[in-house]
C-alpha atoms as a PDB file:
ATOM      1  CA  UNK A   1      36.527   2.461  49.690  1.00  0.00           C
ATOM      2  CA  UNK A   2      37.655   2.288  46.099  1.00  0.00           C
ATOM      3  CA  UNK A   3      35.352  -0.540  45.002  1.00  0.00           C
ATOM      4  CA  UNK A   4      33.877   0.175  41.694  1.00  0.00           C
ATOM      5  CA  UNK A   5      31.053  -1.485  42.686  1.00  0.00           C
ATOM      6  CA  UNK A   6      30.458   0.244  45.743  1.00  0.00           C
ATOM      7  CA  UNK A   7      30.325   3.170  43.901  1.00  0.00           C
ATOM      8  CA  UNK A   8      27.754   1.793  41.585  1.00  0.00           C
ATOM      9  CA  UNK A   9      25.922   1.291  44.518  1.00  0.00           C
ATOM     10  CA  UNK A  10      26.506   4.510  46.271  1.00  0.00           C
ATOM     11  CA  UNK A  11      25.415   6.033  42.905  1.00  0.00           C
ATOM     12  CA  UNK A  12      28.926   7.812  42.716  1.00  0.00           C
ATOM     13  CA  UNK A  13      28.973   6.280  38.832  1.00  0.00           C
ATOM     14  CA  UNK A  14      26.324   5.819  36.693  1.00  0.00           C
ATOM     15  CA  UNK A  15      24.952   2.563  36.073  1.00  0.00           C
ATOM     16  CA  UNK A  16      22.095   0.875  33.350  1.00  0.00           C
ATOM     17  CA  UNK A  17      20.734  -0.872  36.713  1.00  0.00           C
ATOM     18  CA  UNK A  18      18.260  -3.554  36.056  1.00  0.00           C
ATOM     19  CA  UNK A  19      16.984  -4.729  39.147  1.00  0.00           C
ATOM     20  CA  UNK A  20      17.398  -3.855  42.817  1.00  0.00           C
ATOM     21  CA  UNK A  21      16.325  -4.657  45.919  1.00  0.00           C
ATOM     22  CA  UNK A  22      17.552  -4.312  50.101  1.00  0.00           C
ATOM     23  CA  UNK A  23      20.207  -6.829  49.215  1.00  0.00           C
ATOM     24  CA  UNK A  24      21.314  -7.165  45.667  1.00  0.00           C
ATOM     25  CA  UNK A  25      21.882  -4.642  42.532  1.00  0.00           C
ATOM     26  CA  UNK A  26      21.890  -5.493  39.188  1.00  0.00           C
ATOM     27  CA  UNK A  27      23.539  -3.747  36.520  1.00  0.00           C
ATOM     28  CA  UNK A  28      24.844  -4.001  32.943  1.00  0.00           C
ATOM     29  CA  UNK A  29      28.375  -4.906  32.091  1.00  0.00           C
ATOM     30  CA  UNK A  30      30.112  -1.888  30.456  1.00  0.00           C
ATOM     31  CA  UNK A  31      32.044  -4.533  28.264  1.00  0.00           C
ATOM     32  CA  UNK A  32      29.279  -7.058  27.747  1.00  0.00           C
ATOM     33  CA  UNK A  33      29.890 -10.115  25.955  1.00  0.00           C
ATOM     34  CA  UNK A  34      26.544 -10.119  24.589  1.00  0.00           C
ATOM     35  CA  UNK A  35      23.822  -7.375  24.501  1.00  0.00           C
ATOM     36  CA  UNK A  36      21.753  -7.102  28.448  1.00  0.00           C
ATOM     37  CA  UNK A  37      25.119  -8.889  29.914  1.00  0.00           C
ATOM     38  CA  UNK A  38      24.279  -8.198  33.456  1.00  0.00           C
ATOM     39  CA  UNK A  39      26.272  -8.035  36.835  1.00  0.00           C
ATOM     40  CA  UNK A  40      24.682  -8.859  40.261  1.00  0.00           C
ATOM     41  CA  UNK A  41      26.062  -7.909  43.270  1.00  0.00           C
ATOM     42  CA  UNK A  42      24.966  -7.990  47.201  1.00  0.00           C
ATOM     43  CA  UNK A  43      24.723  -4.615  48.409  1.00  0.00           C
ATOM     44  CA  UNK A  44      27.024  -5.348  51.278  1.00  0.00           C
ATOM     45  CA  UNK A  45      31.260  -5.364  50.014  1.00  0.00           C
ATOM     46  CA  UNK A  46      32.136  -9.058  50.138  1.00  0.00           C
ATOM     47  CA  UNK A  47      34.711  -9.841  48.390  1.00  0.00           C
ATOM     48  CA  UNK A  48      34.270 -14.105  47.315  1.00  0.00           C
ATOM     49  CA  UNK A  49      31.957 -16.236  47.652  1.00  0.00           C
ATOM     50  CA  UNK A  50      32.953 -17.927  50.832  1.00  0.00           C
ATOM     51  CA  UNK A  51      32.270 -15.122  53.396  1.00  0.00           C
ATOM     52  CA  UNK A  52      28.896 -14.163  50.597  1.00  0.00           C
ATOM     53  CA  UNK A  53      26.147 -14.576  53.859  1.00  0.00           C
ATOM     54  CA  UNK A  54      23.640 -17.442  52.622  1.00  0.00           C
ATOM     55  CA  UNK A  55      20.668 -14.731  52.709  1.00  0.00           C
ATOM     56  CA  UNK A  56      22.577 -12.726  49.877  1.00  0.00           C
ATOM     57  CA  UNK A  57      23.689 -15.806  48.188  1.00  0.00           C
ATOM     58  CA  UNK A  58      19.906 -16.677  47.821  1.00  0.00           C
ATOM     59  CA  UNK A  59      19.023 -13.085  46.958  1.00  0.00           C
ATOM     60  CA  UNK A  60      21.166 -13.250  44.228  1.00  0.00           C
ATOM     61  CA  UNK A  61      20.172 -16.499  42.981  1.00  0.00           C
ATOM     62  CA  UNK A  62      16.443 -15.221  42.876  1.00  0.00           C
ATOM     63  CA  UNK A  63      17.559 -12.223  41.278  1.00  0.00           C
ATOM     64  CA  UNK A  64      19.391 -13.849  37.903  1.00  0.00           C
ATOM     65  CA  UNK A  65      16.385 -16.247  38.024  1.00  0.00           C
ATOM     66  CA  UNK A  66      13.847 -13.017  38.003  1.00  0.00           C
ATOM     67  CA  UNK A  67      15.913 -11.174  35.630  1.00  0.00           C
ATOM     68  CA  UNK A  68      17.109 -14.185  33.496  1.00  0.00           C
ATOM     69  CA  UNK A  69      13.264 -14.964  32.589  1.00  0.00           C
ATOM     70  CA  UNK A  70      12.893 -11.058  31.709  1.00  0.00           C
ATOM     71  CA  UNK A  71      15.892 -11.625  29.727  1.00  0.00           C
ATOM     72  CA  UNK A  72      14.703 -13.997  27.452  1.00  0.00           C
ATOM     73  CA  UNK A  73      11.203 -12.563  27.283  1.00  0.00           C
ATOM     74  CA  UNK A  74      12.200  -9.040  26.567  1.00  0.00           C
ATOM     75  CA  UNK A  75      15.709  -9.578  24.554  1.00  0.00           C
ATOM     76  CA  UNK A  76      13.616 -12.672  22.714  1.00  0.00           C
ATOM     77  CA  UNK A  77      17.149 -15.112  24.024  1.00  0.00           C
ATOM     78  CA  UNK A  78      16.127 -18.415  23.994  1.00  0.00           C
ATOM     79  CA  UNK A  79      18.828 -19.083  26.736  1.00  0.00           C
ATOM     80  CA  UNK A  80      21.388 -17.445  29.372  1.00  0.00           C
ATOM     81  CA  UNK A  81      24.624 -18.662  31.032  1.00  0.00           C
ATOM     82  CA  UNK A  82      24.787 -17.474  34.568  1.00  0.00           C
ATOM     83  CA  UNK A  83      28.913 -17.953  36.012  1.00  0.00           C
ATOM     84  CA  UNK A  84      31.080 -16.558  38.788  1.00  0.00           C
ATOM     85  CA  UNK A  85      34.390 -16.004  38.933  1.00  0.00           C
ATOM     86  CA  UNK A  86      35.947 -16.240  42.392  1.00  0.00           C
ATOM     87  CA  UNK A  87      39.397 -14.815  43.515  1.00  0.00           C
ATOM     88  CA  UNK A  88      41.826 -13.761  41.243  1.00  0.00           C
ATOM     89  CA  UNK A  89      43.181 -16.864  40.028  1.00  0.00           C
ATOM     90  CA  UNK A  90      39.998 -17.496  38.413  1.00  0.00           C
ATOM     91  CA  UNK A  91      39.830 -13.886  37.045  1.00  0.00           C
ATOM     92  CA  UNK A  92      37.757 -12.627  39.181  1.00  0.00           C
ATOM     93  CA  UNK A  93      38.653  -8.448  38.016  1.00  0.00           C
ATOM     94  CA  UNK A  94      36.808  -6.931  40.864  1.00  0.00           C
ATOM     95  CA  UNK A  95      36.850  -7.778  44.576  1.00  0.00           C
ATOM     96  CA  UNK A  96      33.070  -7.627  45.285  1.00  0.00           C
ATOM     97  CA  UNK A  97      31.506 -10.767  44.495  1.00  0.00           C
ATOM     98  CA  UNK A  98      29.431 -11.188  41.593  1.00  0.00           C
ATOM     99  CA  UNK A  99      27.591 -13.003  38.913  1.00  0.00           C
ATOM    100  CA  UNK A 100      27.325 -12.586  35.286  1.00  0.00           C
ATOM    101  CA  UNK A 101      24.389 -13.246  33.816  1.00  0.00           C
ATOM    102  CA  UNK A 102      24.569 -13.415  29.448  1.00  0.00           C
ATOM    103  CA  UNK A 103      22.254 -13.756  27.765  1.00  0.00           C
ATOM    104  CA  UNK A 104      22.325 -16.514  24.928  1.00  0.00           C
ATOM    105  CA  UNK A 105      21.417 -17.417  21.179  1.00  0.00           C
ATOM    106  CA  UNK A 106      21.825 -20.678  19.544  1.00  0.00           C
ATOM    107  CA  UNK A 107      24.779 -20.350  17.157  1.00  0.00           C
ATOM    108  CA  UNK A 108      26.007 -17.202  19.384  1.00  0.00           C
ATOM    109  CA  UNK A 109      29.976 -18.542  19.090  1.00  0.00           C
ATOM    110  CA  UNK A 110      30.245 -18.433  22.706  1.00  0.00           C
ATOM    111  CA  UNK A 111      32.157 -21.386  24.130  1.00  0.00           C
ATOM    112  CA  UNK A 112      32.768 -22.962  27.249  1.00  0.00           C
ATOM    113  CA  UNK A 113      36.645 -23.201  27.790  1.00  0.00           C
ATOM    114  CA  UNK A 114      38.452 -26.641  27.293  1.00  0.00           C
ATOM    115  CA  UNK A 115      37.604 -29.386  28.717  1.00  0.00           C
ATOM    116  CA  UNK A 116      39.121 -32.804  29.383  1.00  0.00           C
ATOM    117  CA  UNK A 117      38.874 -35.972  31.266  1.00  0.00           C
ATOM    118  CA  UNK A 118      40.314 -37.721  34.603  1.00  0.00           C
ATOM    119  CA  UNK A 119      42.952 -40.468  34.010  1.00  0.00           C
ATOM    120  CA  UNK A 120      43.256 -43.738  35.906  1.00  0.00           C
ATOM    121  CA  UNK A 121      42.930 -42.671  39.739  1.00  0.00           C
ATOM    122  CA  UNK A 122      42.377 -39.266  39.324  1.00  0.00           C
ATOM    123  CA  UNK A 123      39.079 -38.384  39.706  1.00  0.00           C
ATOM    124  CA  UNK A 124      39.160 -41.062  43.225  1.00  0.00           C
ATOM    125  CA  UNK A 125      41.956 -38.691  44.258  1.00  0.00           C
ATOM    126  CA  UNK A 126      40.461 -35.502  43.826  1.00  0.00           C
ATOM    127  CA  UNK A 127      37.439 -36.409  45.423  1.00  0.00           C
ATOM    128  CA  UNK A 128      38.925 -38.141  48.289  1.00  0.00           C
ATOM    129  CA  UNK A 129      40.775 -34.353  48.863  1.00  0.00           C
ATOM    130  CA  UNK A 130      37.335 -32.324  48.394  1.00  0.00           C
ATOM    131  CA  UNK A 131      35.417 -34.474  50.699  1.00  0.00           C
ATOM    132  CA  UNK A 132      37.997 -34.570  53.923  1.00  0.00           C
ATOM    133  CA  UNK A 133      37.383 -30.804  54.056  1.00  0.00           C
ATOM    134  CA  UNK A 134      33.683 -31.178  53.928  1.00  0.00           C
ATOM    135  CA  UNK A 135      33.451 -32.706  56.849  1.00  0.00           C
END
């Protein structure tokens, strides 16, 4: 497999990891946007979120939640942003789902990305599309 994650995994390529368990790894980002930017990935190669099993979807939400307090205690953050980015058209880089976990500083010049609103209808339409393929 050629999954640079994998590999992390494997221990083929070194990693700083931070955490690990039987289902998830965490490890810092080798181009972090701020210092102890962390990845967290399931052990098993999945690559989005929608075939992610719901017992490593939990593990890795209890992971950023273990390491995001250790975060701010140890790195003296008073915050983190936690974010996923899933399939390519949302830049997702690698094929092996994961979060990013960066840690945060008032003032840090971090921004979300733009924003705007719904216009008349819109947000009725949307949501009428989301919600027939809940069901």
């Amino acid at each position: 497999m050629d999954c640079i994650f994998c590999k992390i995994i494997a221990g083929d390529i070194p990693s700083y990891v931070v955490y690990e368990d039987e289902r998830v790894m965490a490890f810092f980002d080798i181009l972090p946007i701020s210092p102890g930017h962390t990845i967290i990935i399931p052990k098993s190669h999945i690559s989005d979120v929608e075939n992610l099993s719901n017992e490593d979807l939990s593990a890795m939400a209890l992971a950023f939640k273990k390491i995001g307090k250790a975060m701010m205690e140890g790195l003296g953050v008073k915050g983190y942003s936690v974010f996923l980015d899933n399939k390519s058209a949302a830049n997702q880089h690698v094929p092996h789902v994961h979060f990013h976990l960066v840690p945060r500083k008032e003032g840090d010049g971090l921004e979300r990305w733009p924003q705007t609103g719904y216009g008349e209808g819109e947000a009725e339409h949307y949501l009428k599309r989301i919600k027939e393929k809940l069901s």
